[in-house]
Protein backbone atom coordinates (compact mmCIF):
# COMPACT_ATOMS: atom_id res chain seq x y z
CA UNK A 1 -3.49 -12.50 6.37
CA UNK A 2 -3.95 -13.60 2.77
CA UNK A 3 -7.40 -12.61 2.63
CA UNK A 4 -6.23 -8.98 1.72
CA UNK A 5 -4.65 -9.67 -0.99
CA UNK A 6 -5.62 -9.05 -4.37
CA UNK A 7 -6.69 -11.99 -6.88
CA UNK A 8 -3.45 -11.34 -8.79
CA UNK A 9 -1.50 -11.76 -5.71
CA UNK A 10 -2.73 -14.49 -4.57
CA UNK A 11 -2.12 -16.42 -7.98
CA UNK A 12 1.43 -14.88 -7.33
CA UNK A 13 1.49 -16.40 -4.09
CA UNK A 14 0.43 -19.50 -5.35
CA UNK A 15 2.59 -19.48 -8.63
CA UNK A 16 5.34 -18.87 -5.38
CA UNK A 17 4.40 -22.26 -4.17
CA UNK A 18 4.63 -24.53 -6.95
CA UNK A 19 8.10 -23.03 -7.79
CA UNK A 20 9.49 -23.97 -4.37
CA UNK A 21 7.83 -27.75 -4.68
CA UNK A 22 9.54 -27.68 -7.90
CA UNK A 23 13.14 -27.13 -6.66
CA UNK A 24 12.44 -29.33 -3.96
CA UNK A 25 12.78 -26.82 -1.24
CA UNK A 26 11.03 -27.13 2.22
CA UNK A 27 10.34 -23.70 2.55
CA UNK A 28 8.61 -20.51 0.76
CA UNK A 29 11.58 -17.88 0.54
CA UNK A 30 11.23 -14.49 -1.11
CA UNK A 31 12.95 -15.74 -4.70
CA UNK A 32 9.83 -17.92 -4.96
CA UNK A 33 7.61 -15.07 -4.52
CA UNK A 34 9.38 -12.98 -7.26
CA UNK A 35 9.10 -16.05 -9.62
CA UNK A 36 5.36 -15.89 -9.16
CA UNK A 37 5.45 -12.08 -9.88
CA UNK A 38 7.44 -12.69 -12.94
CA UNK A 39 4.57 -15.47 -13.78
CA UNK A 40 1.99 -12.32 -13.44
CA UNK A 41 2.41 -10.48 -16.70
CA UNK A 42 -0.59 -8.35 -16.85
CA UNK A 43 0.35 -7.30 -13.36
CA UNK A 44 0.89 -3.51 -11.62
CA UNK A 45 4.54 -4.86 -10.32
CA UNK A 46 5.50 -6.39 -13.84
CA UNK A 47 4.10 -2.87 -15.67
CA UNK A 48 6.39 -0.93 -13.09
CA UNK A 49 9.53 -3.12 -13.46
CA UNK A 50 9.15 -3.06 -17.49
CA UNK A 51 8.70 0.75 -17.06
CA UNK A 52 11.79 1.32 -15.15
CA UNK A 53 13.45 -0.89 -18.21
CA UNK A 54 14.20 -3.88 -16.58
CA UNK A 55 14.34 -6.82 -19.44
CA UNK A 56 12.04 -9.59 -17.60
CA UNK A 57 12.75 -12.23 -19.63
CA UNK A 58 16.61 -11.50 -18.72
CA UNK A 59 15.28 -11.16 -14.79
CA UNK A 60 14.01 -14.23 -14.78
CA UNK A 61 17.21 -16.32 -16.39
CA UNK A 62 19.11 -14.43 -13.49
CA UNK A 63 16.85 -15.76 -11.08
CA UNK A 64 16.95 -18.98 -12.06
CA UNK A 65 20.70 -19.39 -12.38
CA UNK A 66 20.99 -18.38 -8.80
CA UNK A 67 18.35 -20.36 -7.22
CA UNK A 68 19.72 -24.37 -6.18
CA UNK A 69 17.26 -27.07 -6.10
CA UNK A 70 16.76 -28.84 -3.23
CA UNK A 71 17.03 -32.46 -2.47
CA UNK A 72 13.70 -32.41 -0.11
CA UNK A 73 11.31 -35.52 -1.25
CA UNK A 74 8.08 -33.18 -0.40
CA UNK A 75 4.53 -34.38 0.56
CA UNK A 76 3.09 -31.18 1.37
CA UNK A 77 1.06 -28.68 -0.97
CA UNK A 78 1.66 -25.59 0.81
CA UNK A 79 5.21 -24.24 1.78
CA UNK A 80 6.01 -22.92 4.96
CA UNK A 81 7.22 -19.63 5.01
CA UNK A 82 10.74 -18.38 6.15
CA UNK A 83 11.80 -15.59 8.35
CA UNK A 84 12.46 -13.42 5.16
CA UNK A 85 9.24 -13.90 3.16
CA UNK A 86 7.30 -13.73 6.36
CA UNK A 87 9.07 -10.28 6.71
CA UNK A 88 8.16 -9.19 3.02
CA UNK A 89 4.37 -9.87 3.48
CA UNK A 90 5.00 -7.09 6.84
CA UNK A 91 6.67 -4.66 4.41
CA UNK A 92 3.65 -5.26 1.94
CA UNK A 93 1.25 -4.61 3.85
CA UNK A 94 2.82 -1.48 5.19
CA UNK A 95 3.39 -0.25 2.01
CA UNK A 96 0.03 -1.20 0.85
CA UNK A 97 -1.05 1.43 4.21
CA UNK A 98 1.72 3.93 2.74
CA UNK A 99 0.09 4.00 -0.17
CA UNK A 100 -3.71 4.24 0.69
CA UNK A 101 -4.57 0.72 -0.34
CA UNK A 102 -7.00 -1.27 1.39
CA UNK A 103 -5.40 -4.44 -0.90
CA UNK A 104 -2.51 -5.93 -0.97
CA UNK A 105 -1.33 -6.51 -4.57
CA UNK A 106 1.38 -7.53 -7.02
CA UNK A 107 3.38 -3.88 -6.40
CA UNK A 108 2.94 -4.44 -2.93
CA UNK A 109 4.42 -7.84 -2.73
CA UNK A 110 7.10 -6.33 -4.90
CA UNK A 111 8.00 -3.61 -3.00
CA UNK A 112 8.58 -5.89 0.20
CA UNK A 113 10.85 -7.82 -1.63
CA UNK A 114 12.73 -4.44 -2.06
CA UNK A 115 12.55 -3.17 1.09
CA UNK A 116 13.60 -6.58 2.70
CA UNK A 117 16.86 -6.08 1.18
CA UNK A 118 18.84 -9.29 2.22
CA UNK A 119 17.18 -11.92 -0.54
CA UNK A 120 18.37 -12.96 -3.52
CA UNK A 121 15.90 -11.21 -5.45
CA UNK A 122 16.37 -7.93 -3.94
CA UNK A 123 20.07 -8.02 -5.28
CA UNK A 124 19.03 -9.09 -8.48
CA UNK A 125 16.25 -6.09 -8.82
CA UNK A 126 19.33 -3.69 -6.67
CA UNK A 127 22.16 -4.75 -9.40
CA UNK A 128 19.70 -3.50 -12.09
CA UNK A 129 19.56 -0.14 -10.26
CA UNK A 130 15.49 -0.26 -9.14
CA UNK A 131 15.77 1.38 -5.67
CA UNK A 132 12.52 1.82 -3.42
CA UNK A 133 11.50 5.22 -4.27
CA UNK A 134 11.84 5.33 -8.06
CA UNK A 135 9.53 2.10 -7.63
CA UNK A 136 6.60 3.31 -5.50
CA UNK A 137 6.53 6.71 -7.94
CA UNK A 138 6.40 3.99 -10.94
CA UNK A 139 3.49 2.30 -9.25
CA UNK A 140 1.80 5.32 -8.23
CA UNK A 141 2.10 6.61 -12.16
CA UNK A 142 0.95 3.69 -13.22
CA UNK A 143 -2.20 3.60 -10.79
CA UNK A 144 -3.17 7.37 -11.56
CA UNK A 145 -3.99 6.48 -14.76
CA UNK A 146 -4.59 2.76 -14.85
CA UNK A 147 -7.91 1.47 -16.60
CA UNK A 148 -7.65 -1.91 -15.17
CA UNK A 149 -10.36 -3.54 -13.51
CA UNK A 150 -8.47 -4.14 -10.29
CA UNK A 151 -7.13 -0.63 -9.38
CA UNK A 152 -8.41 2.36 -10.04
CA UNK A 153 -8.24 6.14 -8.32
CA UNK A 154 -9.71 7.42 -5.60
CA UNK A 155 -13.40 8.63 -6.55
CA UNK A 156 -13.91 12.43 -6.03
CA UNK A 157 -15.10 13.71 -2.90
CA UNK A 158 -13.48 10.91 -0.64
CA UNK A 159 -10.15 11.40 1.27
CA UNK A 160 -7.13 11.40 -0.99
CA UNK A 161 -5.27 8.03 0.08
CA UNK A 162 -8.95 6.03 -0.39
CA UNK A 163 -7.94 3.79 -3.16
CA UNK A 164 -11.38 1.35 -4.78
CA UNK A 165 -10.26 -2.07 -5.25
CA UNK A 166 -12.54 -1.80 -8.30
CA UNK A 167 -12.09 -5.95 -9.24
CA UNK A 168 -14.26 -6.86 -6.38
CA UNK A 169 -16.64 -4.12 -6.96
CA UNK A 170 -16.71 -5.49 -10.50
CA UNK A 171 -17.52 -8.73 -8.95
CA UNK A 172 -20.55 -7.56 -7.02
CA UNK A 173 -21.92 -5.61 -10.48
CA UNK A 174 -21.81 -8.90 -12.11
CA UNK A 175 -23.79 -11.04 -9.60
CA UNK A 176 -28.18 -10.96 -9.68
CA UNK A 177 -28.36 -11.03 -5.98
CA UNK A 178 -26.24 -7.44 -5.60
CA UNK A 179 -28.48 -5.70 -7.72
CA UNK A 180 -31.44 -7.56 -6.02
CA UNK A 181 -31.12 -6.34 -2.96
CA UNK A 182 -29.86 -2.80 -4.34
CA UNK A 183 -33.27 -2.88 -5.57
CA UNK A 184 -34.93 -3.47 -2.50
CA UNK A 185 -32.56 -1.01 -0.51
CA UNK A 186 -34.27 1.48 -3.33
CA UNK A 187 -37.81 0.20 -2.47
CA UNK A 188 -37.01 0.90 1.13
CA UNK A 189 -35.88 4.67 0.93
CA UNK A 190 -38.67 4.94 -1.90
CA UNK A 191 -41.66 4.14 0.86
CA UNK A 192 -40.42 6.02 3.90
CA UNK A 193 -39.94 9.06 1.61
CA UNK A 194 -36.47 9.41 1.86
CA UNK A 195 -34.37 10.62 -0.95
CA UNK A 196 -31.37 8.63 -0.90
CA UNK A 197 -30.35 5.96 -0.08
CA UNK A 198 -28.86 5.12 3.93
CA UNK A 199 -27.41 2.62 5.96
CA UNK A 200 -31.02 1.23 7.32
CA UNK A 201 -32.80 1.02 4.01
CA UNK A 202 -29.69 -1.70 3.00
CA UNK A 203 -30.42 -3.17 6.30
CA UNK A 204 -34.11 -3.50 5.45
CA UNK A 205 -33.27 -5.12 2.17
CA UNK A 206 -31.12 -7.49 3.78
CA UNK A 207 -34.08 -8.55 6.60
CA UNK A 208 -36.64 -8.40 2.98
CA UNK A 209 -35.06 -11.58 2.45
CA UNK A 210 -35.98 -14.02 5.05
CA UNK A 211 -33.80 -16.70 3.91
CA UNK A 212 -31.04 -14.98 4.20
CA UNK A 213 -27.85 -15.28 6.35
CA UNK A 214 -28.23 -11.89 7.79
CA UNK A 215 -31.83 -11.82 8.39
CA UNK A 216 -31.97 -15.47 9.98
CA UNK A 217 -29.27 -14.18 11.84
CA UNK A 218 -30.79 -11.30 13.54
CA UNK A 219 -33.89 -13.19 13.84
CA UNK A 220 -32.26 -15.56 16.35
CA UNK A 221 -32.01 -12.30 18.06
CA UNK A 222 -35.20 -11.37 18.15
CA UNK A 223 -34.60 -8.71 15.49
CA UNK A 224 -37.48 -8.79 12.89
CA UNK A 225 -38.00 -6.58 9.50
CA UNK A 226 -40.93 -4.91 11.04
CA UNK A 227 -39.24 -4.13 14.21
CA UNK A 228 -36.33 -2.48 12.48
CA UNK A 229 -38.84 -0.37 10.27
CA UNK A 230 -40.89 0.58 13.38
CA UNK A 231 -37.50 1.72 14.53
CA UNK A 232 -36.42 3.76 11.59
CA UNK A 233 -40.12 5.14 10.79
CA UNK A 234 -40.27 6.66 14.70
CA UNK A 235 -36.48 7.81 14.94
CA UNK A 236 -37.39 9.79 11.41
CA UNK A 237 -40.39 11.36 13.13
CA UNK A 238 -38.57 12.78 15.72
């Protein structure tokens, strides 16, 4: 499930399960998820809570005078999770879907703890007035005209609710072998005259590279770079 999530959230996540080891509880509950958030700073959910003028600093001391350590002498490095956190990961990834997101990030995580509604930190956030809706408009505000690396607008001409996470295209713009095969995909369109390019030229620069995963792959199946551009030279003659 967590491979959706966003880089932030996962750090969340994991900030999440060092605070339960550290109160010695056997169990991930949503109060050690909100920790993490709080431990997030440069984060969509922490942007929308200081927004909506929630002090965090005054958040967190709340939090903490509520929470009681444990007495659990712990071996393990992950926490499993309880009824109520497994429930907020549902709710974020349903809100993630209400929203368009094909992510799952800090505002998502923090919007499950919301909608949950029975955890500690849900009364904390309810107490200082942040309901639901005023939230998800913050977030949305705040992802209209966001410049961070990690969330951006849908680009023109796609469907409305098709959000870029634009932290793993960044990813991809930063490594040689993306811009590599790009190249090659190029190549490809270039010499069977085609003007942009399509789905088969980035398959042909994927088999251009024998050592591949993909083209070793296919090869197993008897699928070779020439027989693919047979394929696509005939089909384009037709």
């Amino acid at each position: 499930m967590h491979e959706r999530f966003s880089d932030r959230a996962r750090r969340a996540m994991a900030l999440a399960n060092l605070e339960a080891i550290r109160l010695h509880h056997d169990h991930l509950a949503p109060v050690h998820i909100m920790v993490g958030l709080l431990g997030m700073s440069e984060s969509i959910a922490m942007f929308a809570l200081h927004n909506l003028d929630i002090d965090i600093e005054a958040l967190r001391t709340d939090l903490s005078r509520r929470i009681e350590p444990g007495d659990k002498e712990l071996h393990q490095t992950k926490m499993a999770q309880s009824d109520e956190t497994r429930q907020v990961i549902q709710f974020a990834i349903e809100e993630a879907r209400k929203l368009g997101h094909k992510y799952v990030g800090t505002e998502h995580l923090l919007l499950g703890i919301i909608r949950e509604g029975t955890n500690h930190a849900a009364k904390v956030l309810a107490e200082r007035g942040v309901k639901i809706e005023s939230l998800r408009e913050e977030i949305l505000t705040i992802l209209r005209s966001s410049t961070d690396e990690g969330h951006t607008p849908t680009a023109a001409g796609h469907d409305g609710h098709e959000w870029i996470h634009q932290q793993e295209l960044a990813k991809a713009f930063r490594s040689p072998k993306f811009w590599h095969r790009l190249i090659l995909a190029v190549d490809s369109a270039n010499r069977l005259g085609s003007g942009e390019i399509k789905d088969e030229h980035l398959l042909l620069a994927l088999l251009r590279e024998p050592d591949g995963f993909v083209a070793q792959m296919l090869a197993e199946k008897g699928v070779t770079l020439d027989w693919v551009r047979d394929r696509i030279t005939r089909a384009a003659a037709l």
